[in-house]
C-alpha atoms as a PDB file:
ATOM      1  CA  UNK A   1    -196.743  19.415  10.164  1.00  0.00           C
ATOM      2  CA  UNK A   2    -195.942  16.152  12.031  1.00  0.00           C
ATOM      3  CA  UNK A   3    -193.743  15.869  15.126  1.00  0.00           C
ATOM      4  CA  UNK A   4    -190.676  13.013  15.986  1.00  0.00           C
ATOM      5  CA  UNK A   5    -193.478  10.774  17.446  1.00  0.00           C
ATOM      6  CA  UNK A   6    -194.942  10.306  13.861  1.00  0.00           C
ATOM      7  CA  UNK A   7    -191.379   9.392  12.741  1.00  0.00           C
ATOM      8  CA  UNK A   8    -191.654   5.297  11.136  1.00  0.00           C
ATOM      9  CA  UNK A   9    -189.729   2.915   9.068  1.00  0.00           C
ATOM     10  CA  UNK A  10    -190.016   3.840   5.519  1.00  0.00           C
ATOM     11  CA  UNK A  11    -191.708   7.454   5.765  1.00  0.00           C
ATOM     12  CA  UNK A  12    -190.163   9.603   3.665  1.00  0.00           C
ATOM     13  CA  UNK A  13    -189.140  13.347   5.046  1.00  0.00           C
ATOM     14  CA  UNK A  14    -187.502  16.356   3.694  1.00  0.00           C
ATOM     15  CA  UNK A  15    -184.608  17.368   5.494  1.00  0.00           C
ATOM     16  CA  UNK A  16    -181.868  20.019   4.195  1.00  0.00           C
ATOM     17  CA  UNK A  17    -183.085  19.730   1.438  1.00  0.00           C
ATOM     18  CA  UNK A  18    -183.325  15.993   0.310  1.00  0.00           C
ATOM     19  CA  UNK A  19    -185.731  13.157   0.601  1.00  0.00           C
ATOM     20  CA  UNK A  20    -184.462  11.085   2.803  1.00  0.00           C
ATOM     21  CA  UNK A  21    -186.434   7.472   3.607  1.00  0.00           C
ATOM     22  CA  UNK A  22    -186.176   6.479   7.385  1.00  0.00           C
ATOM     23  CA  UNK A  23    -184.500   2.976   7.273  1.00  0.00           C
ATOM     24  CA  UNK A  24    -184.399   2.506  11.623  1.00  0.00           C
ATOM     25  CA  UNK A  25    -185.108   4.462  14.430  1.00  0.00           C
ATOM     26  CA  UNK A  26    -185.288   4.686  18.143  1.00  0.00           C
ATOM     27  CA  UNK A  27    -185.965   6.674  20.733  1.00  0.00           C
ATOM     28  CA  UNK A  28    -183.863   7.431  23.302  1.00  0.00           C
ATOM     29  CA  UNK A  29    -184.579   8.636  27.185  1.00  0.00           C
ATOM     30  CA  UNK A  30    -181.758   9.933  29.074  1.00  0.00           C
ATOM     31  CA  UNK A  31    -181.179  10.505  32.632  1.00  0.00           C
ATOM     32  CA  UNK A  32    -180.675  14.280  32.381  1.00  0.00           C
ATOM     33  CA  UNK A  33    -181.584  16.020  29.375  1.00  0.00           C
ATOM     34  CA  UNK A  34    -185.001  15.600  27.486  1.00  0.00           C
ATOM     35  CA  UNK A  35    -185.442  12.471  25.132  1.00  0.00           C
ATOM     36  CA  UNK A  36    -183.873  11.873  21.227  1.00  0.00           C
ATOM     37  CA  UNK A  37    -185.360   9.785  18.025  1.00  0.00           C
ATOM     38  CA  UNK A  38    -182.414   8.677  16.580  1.00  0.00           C
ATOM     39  CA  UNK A  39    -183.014   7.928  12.730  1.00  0.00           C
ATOM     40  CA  UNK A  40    -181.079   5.900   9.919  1.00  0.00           C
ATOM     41  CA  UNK A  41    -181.945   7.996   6.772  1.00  0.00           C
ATOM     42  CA  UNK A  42    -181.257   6.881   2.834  1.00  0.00           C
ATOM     43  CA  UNK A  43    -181.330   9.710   0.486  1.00  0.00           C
ATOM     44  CA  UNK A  44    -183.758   8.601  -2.206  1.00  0.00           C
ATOM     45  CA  UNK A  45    -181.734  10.104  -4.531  1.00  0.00           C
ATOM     46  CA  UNK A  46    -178.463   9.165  -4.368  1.00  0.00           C
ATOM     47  CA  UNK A  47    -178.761   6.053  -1.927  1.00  0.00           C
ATOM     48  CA  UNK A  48    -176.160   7.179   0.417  1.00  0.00           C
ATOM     49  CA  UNK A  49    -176.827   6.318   3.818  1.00  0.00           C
ATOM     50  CA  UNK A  50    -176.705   8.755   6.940  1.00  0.00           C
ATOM     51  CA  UNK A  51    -177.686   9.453  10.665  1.00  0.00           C
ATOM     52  CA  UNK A  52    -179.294  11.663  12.480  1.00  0.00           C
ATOM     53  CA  UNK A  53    -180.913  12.661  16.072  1.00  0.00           C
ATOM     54  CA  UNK A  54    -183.364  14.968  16.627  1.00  0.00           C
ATOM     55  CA  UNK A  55    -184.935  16.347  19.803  1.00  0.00           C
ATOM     56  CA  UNK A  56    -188.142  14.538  21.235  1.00  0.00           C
ATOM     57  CA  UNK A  57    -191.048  16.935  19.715  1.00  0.00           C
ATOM     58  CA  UNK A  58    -189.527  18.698  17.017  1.00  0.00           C
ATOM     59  CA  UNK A  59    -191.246  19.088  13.766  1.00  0.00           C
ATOM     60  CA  UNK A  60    -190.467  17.008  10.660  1.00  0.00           C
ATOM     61  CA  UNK A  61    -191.346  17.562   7.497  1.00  0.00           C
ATOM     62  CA  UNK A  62    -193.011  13.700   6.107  1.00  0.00           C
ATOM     63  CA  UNK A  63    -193.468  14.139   1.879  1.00  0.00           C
ATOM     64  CA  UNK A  64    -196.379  11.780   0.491  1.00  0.00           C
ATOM     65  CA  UNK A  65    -195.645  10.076  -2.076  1.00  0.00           C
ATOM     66  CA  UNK A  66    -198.257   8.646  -4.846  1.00  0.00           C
ATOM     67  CA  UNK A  67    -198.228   5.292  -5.431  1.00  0.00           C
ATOM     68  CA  UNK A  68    -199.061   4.037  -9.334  1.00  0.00           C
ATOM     69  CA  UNK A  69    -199.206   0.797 -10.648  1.00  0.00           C
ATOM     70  CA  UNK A  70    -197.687   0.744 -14.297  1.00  0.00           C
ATOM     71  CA  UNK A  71    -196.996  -1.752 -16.465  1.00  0.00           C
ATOM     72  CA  UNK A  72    -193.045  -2.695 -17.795  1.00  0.00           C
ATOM     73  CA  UNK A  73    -193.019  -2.078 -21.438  1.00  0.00           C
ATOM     74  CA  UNK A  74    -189.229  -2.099 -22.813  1.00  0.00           C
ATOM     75  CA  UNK A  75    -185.664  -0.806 -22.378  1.00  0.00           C
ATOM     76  CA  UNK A  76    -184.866   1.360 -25.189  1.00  0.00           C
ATOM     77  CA  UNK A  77    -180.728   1.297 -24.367  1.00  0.00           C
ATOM     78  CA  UNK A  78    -180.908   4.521 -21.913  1.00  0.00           C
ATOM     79  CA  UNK A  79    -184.749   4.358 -20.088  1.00  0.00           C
ATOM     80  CA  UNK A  80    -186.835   1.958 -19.201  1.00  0.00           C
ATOM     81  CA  UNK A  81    -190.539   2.893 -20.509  1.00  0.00           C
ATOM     82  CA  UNK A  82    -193.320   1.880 -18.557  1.00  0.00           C
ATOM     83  CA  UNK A  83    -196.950   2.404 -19.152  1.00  0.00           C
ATOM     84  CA  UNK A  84    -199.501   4.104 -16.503  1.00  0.00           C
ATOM     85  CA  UNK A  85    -202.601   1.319 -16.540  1.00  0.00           C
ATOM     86  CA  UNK A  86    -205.111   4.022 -15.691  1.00  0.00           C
ATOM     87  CA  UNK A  87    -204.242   6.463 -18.143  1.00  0.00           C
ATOM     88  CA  UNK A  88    -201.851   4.768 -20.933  1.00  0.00           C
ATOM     89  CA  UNK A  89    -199.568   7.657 -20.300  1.00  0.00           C
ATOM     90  CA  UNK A  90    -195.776   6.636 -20.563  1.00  0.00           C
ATOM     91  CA  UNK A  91    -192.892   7.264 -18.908  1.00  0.00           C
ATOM     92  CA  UNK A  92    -189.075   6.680 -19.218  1.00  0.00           C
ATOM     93  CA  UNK A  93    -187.035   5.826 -15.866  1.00  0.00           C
ATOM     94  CA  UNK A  94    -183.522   6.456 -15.885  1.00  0.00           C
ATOM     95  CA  UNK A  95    -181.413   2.876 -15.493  1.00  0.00           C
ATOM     96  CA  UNK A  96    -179.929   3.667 -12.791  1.00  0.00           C
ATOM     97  CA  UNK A  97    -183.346   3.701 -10.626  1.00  0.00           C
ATOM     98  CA  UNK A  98    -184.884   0.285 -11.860  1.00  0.00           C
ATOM     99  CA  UNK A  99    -181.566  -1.772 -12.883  1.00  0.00           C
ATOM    100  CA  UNK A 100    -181.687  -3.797  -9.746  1.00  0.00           C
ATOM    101  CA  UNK A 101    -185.173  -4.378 -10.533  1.00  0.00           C
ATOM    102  CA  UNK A 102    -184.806  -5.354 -14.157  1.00  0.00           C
ATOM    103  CA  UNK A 103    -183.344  -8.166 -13.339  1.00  0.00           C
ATOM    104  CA  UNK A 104    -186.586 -10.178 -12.342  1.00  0.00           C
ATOM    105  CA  UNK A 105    -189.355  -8.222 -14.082  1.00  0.00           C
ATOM    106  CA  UNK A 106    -190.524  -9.305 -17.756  1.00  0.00           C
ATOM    107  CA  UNK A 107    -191.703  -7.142 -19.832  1.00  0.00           C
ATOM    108  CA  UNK A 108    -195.415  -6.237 -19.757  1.00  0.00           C
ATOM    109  CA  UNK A 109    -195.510  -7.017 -16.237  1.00  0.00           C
ATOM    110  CA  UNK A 110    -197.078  -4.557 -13.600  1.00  0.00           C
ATOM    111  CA  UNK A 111    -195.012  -2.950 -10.569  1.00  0.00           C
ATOM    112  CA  UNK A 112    -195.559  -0.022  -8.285  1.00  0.00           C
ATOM    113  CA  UNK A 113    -193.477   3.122  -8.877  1.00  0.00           C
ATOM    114  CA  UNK A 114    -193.382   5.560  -5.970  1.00  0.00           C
ATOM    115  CA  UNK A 115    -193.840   9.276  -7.371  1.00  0.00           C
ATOM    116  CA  UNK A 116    -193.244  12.199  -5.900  1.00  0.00           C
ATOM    117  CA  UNK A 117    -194.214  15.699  -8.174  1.00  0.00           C
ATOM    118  CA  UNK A 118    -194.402  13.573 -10.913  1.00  0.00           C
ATOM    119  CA  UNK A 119    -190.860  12.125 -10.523  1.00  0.00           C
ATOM    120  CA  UNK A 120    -190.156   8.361  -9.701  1.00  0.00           C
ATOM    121  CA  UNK A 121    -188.274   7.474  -6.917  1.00  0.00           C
ATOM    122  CA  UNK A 122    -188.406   4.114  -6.074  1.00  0.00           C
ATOM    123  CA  UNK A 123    -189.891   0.854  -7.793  1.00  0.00           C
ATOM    124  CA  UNK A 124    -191.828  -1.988  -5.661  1.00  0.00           C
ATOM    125  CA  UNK A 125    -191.573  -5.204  -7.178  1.00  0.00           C
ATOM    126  CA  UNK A 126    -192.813  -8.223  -5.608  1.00  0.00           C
ATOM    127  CA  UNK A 127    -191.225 -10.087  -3.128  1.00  0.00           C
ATOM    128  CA  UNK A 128    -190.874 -13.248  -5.341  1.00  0.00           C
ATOM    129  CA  UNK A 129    -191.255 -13.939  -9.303  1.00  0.00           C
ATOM    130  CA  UNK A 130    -191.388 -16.745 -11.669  1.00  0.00           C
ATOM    131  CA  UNK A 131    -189.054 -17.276 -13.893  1.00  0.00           C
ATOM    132  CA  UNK A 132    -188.509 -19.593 -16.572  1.00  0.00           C
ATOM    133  CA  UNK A 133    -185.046 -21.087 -16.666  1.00  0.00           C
ATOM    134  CA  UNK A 134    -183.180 -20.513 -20.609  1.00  0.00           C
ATOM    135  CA  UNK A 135    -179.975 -22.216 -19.855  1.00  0.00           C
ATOM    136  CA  UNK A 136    -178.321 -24.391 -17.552  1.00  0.00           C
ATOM    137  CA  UNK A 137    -175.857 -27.588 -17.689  1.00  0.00           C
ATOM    138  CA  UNK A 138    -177.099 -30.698 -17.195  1.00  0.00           C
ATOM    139  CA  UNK A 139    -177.079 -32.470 -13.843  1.00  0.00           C
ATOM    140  CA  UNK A 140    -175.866 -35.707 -13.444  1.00  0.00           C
ATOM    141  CA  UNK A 141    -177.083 -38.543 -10.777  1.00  0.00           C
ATOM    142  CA  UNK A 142    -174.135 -37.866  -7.769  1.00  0.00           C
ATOM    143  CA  UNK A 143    -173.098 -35.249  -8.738  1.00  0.00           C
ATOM    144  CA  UNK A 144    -173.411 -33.313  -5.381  1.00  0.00           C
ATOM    145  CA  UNK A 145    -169.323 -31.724  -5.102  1.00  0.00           C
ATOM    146  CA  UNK A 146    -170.617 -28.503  -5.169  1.00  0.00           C
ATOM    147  CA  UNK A 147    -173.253 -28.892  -2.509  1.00  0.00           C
ATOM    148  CA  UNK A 148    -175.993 -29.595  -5.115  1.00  0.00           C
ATOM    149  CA  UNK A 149    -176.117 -26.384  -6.914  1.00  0.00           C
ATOM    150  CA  UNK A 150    -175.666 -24.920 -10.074  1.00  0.00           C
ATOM    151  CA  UNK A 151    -175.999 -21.937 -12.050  1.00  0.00           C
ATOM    152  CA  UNK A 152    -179.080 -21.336 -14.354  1.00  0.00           C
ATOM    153  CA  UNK A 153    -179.765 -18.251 -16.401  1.00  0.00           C
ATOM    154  CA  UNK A 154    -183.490 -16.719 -16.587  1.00  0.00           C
ATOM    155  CA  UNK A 155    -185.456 -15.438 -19.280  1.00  0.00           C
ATOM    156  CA  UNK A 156    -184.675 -11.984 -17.616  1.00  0.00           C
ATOM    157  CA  UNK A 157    -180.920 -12.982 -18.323  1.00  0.00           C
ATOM    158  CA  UNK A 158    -180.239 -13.449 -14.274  1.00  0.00           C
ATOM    159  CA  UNK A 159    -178.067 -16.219 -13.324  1.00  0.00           C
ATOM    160  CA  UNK A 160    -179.279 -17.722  -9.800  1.00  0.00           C
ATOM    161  CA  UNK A 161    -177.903 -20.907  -8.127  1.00  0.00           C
ATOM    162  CA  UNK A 162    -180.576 -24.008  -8.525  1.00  0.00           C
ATOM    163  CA  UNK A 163    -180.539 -27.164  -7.519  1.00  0.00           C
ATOM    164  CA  UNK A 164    -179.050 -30.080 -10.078  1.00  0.00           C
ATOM    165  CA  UNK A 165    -182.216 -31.343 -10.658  1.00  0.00           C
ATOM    166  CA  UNK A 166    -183.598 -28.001 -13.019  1.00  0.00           C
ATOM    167  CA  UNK A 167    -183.341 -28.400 -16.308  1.00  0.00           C
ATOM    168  CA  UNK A 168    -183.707 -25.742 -19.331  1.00  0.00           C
ATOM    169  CA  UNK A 169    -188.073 -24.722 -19.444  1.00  0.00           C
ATOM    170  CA  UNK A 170    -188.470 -25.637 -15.812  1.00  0.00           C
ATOM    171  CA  UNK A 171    -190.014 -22.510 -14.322  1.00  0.00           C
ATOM    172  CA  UNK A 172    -188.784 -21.598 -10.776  1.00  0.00           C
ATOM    173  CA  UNK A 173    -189.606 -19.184  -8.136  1.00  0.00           C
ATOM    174  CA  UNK A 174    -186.861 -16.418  -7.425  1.00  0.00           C
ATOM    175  CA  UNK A 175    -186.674 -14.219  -3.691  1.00  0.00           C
ATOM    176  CA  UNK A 176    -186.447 -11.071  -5.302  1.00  0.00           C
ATOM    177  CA  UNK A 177    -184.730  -9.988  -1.912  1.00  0.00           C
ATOM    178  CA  UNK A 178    -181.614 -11.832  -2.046  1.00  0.00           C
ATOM    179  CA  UNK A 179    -181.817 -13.279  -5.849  1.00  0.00           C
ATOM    180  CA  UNK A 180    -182.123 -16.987  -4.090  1.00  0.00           C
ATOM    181  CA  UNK A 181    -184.205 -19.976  -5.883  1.00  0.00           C
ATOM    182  CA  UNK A 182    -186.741 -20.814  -3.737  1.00  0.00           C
ATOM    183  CA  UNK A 183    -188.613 -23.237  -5.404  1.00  0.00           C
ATOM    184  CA  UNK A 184    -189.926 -25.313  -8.725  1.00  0.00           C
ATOM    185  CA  UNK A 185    -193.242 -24.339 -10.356  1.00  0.00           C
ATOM    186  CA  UNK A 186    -194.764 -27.527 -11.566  1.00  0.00           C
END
């Protein structure tokens, strides 16, 4: 059993009875009165965001979670199947947990999924792709109104602001983070 000084940015405890992934914390030392951890939990579940203090000492209750890399294999209109690269096993994930995802992972690519009891509950992609670009407009010469930008659609069907200069087959690196272009792949 671990204690509030084990407590860390993305550990994962059980607490009334949900998962919930520490986002921030801090401790806190008061002039009277013993010391707090104050903690920023996400439910893993649901995604809703809440807060809570506990006492300097008290036990906590961390969950381990198994990481597995597994390799993006389709999206069959309700689950996304993905393939275990150890053991070929499949699995279907609910849309809901790796739409957000899905919109910078090709198929056949690898990715983490974070299980816990045999249930995903999270999906680690990397922190930047690349993507190649399917359609855009054409930039003209001047043509710098909008600050230089326009949009671009990727082979994952993502539209992300690019610079005039990309053109349709250019491949381009995507933050994954914030959806940005970051850069052309030559």
């Amino acid at each position: 059993m671990a204690t509030t000084a084990d407590i860390r940015n993305g550990l994962v405890i059980q607490l009334e009875g949900a998962l919930q992934r520490i986002i921030e914390f801090q401790h806190i030392k008061t002039a009277r009165g013993g010391a707090k951890v104050w903690t920023k939990l996400k439910n893993v579940r649901t995604g809703q965001v809440t807060e809570n203090t506990f006492r300097s000492g008290e036990k906590i209750d961390p969950v381990r979670l198994e990481s597995i890399e597994m390799q993006y294999l389709y999206f069959d209109g309700q689950h996304y199947i993905f393939m275990n690269t150890g053991t070929y096993e499949q699995m279907a994930i609910d849309e809901e947990l790796f739409k957000q995802a899905s919109r910078y992972v090709k198929e056949n690519e690898i990715v983490k999924i974070m299980l816990h009891m045999d249930t995903a509950l999270d999906i680690e992609i990397p922190t930047s792709v690349v993507l190649e670009v399917t359609e855009t407009e054409p930039g003209f010469k001047g043509d710098t109104v909008t600050g230089g930008t326009k949009p671009a659609v990727v082979e994952t069907g993502t539209t992300v602001q690019v610079p005039i200069f990309i053109e349709i087959g250019d491949k381009i690196r995507v933050d994954t983070r914030s959806g940005e272009y970051l850069e052309r792949i030559k």
